[in-house]
PDB file of N, CA and C in Angstrom:
ATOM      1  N   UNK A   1     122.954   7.025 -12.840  1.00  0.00           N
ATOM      2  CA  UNK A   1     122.953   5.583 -12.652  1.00  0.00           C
ATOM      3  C   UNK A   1     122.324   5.267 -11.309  1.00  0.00           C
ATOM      4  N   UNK A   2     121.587   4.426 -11.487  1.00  0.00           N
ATOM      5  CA  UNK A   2     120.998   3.914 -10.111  1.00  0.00           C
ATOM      6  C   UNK A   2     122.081   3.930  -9.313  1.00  0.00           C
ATOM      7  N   UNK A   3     121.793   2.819  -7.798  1.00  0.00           N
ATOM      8  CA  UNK A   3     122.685   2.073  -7.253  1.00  0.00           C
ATOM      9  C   UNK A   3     123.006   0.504  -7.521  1.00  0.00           C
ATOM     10  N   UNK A   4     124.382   0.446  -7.534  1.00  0.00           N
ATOM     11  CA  UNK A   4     124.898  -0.920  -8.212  1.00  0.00           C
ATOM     12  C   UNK A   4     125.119  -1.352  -9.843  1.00  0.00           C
ATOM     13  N   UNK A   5     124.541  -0.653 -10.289  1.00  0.00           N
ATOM     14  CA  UNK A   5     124.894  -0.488 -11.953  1.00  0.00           C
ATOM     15  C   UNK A   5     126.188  -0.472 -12.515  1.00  0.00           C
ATOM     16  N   UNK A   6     126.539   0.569 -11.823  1.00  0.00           N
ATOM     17  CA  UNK A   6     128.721   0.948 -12.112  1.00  0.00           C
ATOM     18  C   UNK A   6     129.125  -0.656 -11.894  1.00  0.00           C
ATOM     19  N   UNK A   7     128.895  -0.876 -10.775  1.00  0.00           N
ATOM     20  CA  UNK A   7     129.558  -2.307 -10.814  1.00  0.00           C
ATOM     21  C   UNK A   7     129.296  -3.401 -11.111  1.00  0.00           C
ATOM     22  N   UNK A   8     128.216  -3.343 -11.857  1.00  0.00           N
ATOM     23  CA  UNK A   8     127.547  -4.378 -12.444  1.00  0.00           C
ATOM     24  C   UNK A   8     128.404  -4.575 -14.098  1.00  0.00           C
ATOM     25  N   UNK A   9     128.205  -3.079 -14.953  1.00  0.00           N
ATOM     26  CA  UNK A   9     129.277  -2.459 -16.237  1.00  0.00           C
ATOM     27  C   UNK A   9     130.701  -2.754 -15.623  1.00  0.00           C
ATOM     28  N   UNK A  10     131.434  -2.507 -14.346  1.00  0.00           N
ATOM     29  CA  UNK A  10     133.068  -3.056 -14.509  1.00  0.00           C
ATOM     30  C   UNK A  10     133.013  -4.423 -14.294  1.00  0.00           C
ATOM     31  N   UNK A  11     132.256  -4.933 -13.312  1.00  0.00           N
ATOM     32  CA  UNK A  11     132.247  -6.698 -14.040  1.00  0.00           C
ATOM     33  C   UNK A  11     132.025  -7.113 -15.064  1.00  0.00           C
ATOM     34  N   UNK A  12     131.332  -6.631 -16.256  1.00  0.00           N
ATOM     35  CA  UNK A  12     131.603  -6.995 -17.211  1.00  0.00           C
ATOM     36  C   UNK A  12     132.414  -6.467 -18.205  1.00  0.00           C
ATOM     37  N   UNK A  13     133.277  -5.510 -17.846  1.00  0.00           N
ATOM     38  CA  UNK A  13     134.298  -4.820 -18.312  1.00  0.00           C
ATOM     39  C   UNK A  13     135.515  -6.125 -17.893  1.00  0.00           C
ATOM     40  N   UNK A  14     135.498  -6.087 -17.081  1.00  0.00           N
ATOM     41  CA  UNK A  14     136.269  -6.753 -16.646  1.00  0.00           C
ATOM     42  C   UNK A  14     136.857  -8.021 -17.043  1.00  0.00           C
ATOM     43  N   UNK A  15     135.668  -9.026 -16.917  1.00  0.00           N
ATOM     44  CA  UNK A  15     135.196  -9.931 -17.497  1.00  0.00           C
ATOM     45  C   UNK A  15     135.674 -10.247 -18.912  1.00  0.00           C
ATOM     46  N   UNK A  16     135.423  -8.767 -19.864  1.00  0.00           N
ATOM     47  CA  UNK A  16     135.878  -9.357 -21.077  1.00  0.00           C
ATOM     48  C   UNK A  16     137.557  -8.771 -21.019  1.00  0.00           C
ATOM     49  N   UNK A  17     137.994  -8.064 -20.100  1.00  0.00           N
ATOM     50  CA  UNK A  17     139.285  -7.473 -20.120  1.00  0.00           C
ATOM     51  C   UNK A  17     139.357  -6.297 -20.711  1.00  0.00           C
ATOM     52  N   UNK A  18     138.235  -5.365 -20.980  1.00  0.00           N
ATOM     53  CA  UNK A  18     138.038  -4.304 -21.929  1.00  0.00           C
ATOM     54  C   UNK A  18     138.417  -2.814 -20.886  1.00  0.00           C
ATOM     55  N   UNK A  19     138.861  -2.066 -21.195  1.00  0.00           N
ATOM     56  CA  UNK A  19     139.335  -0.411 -20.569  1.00  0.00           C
ATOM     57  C   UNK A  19     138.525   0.209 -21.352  1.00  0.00           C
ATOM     58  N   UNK A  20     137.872   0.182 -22.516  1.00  0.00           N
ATOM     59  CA  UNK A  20     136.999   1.118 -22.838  1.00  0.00           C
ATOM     60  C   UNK A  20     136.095   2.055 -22.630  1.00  0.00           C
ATOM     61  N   UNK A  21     135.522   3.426 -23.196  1.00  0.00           N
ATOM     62  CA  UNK A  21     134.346   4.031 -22.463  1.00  0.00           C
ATOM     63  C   UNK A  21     133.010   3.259 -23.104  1.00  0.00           C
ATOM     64  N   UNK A  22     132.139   3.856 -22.324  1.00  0.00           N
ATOM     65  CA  UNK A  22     131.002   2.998 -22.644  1.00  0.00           C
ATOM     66  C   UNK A  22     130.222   4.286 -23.676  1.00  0.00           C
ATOM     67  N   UNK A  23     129.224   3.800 -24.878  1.00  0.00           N
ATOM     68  CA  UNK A  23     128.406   5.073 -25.454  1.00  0.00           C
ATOM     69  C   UNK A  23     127.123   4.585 -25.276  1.00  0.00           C
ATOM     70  N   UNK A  24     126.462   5.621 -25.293  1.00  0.00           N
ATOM     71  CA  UNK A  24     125.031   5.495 -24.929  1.00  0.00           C
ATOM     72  C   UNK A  24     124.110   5.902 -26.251  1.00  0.00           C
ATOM     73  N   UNK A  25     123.868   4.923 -27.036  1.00  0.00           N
ATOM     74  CA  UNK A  25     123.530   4.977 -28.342  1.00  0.00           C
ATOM     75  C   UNK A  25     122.281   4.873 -29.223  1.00  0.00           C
ATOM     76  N   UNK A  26     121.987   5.130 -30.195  1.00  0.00           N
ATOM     77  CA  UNK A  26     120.251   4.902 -30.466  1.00  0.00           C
ATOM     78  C   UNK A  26     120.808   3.650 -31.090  1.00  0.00           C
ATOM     79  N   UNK A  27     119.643   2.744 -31.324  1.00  0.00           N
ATOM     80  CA  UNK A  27     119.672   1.347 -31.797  1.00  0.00           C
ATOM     81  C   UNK A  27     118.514   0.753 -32.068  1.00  0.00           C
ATOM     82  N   UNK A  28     118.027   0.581 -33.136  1.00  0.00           N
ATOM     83  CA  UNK A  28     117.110   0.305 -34.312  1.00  0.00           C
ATOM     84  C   UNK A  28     117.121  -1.321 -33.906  1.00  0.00           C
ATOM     85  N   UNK A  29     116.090  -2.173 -33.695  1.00  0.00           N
ATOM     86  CA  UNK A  29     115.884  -4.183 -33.915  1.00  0.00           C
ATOM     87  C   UNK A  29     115.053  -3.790 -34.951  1.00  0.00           C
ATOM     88  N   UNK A  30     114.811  -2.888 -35.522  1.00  0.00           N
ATOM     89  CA  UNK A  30     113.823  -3.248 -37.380  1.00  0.00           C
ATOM     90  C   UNK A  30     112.728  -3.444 -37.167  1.00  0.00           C
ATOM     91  N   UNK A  31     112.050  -3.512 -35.902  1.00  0.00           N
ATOM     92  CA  UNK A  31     110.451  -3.742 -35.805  1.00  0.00           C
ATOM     93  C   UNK A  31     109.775  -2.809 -35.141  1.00  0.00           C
ATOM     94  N   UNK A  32     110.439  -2.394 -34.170  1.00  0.00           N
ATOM     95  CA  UNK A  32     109.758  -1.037 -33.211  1.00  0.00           C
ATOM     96  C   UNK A  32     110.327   0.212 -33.436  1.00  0.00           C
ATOM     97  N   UNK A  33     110.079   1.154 -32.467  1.00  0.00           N
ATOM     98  CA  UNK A  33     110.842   2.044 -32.188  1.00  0.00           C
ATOM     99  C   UNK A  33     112.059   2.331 -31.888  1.00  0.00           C
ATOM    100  N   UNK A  34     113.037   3.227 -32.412  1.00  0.00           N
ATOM    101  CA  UNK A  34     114.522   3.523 -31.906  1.00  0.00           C
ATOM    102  C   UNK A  34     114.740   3.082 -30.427  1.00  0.00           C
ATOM    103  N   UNK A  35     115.759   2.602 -30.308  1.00  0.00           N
ATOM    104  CA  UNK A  35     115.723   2.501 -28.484  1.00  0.00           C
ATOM    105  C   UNK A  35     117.313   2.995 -27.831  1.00  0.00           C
ATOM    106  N   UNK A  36     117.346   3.350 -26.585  1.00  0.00           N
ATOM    107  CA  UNK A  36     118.912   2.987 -26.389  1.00  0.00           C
ATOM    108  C   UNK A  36     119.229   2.163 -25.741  1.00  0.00           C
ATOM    109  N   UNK A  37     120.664   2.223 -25.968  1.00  0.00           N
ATOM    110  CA  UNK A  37     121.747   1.043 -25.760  1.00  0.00           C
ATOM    111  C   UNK A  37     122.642   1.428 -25.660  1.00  0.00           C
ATOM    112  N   UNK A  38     123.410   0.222 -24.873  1.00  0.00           N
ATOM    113  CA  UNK A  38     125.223   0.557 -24.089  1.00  0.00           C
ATOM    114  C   UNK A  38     126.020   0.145 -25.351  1.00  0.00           C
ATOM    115  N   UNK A  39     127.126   0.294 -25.905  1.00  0.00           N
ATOM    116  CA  UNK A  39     128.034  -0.192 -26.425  1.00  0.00           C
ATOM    117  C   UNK A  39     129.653   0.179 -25.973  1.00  0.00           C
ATOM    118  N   UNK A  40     130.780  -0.993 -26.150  1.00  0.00           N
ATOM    119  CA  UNK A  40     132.218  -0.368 -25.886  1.00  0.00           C
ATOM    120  C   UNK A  40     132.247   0.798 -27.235  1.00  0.00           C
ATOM    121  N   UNK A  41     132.855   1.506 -26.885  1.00  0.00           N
ATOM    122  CA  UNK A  41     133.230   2.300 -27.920  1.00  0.00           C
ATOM    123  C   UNK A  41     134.277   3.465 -27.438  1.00  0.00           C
ATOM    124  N   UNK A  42     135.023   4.063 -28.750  1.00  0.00           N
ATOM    125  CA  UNK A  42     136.100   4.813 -28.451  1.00  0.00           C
ATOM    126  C   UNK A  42     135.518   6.645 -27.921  1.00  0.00           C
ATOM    127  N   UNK A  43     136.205   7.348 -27.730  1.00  0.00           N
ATOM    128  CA  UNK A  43     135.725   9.063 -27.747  1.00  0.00           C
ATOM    129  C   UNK A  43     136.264   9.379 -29.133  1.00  0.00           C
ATOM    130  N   UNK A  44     134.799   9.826 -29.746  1.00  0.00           N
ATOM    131  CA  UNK A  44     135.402  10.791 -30.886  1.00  0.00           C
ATOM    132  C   UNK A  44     135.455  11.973 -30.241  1.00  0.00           C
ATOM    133  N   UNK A  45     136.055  13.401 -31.299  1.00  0.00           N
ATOM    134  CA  UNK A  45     136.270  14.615 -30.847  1.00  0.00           C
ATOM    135  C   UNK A  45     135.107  15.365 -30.360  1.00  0.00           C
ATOM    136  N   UNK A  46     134.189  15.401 -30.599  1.00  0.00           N
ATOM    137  CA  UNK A  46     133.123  16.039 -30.684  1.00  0.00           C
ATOM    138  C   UNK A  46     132.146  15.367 -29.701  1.00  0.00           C
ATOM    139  N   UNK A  47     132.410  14.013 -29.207  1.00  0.00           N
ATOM    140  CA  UNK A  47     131.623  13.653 -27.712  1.00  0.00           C
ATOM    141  C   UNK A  47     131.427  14.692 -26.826  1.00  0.00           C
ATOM    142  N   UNK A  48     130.354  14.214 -26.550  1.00  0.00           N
ATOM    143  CA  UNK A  48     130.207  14.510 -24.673  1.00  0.00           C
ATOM    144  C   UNK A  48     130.648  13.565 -24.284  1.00  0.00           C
ATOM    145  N   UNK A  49     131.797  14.242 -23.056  1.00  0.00           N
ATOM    146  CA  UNK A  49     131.917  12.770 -21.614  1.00  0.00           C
ATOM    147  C   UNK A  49     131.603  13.285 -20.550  1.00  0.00           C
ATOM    148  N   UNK A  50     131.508  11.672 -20.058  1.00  0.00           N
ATOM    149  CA  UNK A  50     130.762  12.028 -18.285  1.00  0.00           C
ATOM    150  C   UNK A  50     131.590  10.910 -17.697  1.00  0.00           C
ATOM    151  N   UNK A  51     132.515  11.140 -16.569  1.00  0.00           N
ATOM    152  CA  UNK A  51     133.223  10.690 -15.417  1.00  0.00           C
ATOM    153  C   UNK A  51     131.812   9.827 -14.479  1.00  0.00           C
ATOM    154  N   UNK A  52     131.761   8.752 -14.177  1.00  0.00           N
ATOM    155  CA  UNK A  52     130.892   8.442 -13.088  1.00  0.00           C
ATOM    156  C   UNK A  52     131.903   6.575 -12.272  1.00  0.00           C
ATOM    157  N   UNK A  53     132.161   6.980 -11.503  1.00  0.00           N
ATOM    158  CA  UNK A  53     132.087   5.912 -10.461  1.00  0.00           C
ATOM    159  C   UNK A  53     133.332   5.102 -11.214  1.00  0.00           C
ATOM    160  N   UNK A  54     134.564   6.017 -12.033  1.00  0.00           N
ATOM    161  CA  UNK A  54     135.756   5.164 -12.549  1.00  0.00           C
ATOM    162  C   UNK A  54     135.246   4.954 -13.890  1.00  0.00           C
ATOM    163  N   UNK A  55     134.061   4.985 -14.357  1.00  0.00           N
ATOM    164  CA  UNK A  55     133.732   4.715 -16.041  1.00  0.00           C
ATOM    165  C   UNK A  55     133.352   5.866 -16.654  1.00  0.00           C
ATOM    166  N   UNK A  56     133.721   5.522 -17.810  1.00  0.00           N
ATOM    167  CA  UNK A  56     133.620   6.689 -18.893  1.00  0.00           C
ATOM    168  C   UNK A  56     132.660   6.191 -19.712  1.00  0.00           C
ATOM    169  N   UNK A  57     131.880   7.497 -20.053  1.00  0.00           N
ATOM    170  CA  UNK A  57     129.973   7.170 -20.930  1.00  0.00           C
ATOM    171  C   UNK A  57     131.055   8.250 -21.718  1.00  0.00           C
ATOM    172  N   UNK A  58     130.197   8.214 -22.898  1.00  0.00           N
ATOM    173  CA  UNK A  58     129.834   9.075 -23.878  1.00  0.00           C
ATOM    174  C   UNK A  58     128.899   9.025 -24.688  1.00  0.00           C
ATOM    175  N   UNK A  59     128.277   9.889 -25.486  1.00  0.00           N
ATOM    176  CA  UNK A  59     127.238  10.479 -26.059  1.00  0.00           C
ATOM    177  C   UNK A  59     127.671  11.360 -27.055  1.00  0.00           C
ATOM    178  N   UNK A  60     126.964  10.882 -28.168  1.00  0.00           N
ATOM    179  CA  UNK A  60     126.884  12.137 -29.481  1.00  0.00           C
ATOM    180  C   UNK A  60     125.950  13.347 -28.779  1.00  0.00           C
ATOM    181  N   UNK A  61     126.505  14.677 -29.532  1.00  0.00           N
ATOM    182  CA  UNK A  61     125.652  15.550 -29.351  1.00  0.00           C
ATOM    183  C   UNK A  61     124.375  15.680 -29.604  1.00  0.00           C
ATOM    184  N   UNK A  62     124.133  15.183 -30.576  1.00  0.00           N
ATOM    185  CA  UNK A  62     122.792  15.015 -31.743  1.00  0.00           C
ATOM    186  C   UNK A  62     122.247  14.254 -30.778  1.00  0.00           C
ATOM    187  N   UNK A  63     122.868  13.268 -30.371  1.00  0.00           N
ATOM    188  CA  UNK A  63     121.966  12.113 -29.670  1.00  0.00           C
ATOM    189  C   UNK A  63     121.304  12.882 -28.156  1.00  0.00           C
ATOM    190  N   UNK A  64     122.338  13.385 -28.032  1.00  0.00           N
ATOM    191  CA  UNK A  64     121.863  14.336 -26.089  1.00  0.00           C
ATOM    192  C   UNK A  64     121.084  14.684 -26.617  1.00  0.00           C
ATOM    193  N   UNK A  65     120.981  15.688 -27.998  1.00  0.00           N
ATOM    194  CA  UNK A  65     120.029  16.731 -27.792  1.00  0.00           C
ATOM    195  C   UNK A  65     118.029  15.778 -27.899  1.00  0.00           C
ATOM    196  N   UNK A  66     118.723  14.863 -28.850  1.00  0.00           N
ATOM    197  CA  UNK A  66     117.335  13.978 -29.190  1.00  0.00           C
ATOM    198  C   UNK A  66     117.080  13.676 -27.762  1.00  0.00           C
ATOM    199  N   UNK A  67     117.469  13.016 -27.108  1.00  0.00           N
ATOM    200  CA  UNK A  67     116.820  12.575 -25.933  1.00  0.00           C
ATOM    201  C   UNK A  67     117.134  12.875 -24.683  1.00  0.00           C
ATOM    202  N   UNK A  68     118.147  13.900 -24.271  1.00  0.00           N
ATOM    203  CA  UNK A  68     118.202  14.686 -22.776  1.00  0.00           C
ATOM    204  C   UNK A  68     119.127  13.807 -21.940  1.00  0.00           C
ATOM    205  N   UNK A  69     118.699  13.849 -20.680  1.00  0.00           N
ATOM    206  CA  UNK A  69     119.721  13.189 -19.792  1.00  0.00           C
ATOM    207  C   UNK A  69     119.321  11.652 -19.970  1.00  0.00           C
ATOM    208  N   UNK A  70     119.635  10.821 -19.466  1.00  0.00           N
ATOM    209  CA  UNK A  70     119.556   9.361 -19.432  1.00  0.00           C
ATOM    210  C   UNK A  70     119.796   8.543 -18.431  1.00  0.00           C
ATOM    211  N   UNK A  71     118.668   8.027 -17.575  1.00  0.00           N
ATOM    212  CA  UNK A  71     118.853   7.678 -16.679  1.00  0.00           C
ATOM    213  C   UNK A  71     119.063   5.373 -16.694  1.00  0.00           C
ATOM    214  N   UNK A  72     120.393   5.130 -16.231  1.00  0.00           N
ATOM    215  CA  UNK A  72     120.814   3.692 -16.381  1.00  0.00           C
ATOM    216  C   UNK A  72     120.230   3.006 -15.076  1.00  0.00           C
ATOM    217  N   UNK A  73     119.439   1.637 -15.373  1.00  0.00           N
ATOM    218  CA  UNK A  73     119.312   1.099 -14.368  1.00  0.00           C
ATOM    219  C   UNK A  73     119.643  -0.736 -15.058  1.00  0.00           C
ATOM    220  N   UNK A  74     119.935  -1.522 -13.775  1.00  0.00           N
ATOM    221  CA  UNK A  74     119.839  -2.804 -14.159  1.00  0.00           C
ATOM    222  C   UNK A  74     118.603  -3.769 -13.692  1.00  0.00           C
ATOM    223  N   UNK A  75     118.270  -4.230 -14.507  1.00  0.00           N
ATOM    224  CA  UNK A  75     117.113  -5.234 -14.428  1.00  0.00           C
ATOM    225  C   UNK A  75     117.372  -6.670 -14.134  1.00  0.00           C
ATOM    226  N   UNK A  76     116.996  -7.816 -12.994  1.00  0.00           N
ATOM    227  CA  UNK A  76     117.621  -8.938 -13.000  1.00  0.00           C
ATOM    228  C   UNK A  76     116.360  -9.734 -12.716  1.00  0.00           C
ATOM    229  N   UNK A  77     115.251 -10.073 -13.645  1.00  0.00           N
ATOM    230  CA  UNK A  77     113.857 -10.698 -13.494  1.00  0.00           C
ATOM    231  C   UNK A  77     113.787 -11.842 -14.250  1.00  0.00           C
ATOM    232  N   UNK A  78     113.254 -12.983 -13.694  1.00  0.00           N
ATOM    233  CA  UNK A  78     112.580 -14.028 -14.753  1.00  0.00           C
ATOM    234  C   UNK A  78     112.340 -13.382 -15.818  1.00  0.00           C
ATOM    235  N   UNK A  79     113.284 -14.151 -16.927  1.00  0.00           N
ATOM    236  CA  UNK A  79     112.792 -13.474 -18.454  1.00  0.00           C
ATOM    237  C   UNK A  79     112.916 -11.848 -18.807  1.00  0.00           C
ATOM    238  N   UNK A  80     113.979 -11.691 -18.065  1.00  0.00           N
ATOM    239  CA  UNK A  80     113.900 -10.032 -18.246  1.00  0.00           C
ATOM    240  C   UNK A  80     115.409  -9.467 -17.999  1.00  0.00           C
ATOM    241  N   UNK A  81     116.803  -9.671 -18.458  1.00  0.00           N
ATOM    242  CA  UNK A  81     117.741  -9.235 -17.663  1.00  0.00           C
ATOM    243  C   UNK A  81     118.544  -8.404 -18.553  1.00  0.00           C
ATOM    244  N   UNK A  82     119.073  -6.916 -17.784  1.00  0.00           N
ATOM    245  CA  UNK A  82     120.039  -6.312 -19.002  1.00  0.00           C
ATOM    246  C   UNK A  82     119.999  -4.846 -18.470  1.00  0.00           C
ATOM    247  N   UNK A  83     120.075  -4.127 -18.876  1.00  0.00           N
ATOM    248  CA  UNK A  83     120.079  -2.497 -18.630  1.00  0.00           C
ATOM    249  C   UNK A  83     118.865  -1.843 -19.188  1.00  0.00           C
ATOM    250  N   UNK A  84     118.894  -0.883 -18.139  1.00  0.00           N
ATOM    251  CA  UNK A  84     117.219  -0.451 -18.814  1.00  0.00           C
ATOM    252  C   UNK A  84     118.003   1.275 -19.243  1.00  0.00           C
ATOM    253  N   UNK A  85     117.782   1.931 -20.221  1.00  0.00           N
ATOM    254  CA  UNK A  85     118.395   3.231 -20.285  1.00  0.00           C
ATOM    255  C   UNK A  85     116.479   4.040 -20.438  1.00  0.00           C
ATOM    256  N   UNK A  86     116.277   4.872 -19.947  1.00  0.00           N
ATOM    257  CA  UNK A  86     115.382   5.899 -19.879  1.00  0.00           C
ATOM    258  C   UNK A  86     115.987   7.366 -19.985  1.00  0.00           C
ATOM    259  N   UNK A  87     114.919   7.976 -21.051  1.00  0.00           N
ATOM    260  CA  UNK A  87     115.945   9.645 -21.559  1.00  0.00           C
ATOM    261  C   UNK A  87     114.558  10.367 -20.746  1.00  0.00           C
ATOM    262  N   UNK A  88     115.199  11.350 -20.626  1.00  0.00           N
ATOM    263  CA  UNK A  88     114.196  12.210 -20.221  1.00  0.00           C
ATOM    264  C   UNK A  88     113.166  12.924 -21.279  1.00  0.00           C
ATOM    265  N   UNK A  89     114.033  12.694 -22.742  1.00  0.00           N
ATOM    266  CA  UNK A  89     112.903  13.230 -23.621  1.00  0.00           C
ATOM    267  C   UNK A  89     112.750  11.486 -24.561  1.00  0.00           C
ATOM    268  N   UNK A  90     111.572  10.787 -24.288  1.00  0.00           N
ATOM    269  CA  UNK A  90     111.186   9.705 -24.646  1.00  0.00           C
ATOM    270  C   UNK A  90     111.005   9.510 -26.489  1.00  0.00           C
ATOM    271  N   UNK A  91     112.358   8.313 -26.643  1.00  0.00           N
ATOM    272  CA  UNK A  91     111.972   8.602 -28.540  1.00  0.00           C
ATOM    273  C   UNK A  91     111.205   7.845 -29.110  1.00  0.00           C
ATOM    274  N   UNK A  92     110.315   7.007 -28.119  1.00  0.00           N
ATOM    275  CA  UNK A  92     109.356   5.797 -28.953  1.00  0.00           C
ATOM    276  C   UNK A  92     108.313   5.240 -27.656  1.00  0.00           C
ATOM    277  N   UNK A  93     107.687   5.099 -27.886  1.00  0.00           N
ATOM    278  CA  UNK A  93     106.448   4.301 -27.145  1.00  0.00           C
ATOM    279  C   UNK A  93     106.768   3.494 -25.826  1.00  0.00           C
ATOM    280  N   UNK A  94     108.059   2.529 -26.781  1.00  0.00           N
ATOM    281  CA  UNK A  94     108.539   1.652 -25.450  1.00  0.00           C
ATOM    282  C   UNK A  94     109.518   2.221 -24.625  1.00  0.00           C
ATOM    283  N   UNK A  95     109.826   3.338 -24.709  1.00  0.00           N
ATOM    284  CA  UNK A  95     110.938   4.186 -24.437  1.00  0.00           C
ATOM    285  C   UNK A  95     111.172   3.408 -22.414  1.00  0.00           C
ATOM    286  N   UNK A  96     112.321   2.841 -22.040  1.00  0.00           N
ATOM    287  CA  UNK A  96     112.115   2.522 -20.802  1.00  0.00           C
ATOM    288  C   UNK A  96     111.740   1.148 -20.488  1.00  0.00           C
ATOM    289  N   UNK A  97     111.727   0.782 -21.640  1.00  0.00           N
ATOM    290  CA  UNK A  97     110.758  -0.566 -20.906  1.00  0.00           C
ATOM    291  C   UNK A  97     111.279  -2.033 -21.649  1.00  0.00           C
ATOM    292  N   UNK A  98     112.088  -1.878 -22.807  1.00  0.00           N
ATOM    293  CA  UNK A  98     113.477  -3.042 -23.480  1.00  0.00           C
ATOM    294  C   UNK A  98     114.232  -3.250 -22.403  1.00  0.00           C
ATOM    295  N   UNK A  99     115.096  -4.404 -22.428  1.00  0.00           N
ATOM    296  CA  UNK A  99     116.412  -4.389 -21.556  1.00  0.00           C
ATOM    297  C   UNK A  99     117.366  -4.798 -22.530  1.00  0.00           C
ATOM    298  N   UNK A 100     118.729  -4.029 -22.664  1.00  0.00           N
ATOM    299  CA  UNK A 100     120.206  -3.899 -23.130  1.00  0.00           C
ATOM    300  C   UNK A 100     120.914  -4.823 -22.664  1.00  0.00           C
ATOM    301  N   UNK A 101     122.148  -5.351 -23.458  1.00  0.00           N
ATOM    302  CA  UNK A 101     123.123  -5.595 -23.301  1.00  0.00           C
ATOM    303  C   UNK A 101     124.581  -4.480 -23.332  1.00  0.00           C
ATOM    304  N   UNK A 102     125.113  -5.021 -23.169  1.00  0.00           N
ATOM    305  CA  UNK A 102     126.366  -3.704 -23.720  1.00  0.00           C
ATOM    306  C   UNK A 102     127.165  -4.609 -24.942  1.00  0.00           C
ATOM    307  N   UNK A 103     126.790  -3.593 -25.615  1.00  0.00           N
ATOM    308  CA  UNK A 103     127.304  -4.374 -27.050  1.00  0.00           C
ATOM    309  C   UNK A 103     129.043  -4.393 -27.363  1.00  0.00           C
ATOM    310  N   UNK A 104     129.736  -5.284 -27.814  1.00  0.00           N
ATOM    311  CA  UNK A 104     130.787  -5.222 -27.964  1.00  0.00           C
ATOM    312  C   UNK A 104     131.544  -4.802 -29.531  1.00  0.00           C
TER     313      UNK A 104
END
């Protein structure tokens, strides 16, 4: 995670009153390429977790292996605001360059 991100995700944790971990997920809009995205979501058995800064990520295995580590940043531009997730192994064209919400 960049810097300031963590606390950007517990304000809006917060915000909605949610304790949840966060997953880091593939996510299809039907016109482009796969992309990722934040969502609340529970730990199944078979997650990966990662401890960072008081929040809990998780990740399918399948999904790590498709796209590697994942680097979170936040974006706050005219016409442009949300989370940017970048994998180290890129699954589409725009790979890096959408901005997220964290889905509920």
């Amino acid at each position: 995670m960049e810097p300031g991100v963590s606390q950007v995700i517990k304000s809006f944790l917060a915000d909605k009153g949610i304790q949840q971990p966060i997953r880091i997920d593939l996510h299809s809009s039907g016109c482009c390429d796969a992309s990722l995205c934040l969502c609340v979501d529970t730990i199944s058995e078979s997650d990966l977790t990662l401890e960072l800064d008081s929040l809990t990520f998780v990740i399918n295995p399948e999904t790590y292996q498709l796209v590697g580590d994942v680097k979170i940043s936040y974006v706050d531009e005219t016409g442009r605001k949300g989370f940017l997730l970048t994998s180290a192994k890129p699954i589409g064209e725009w790979d890096g360059f959408g901005v997220s919400d964290i889905k509920i």
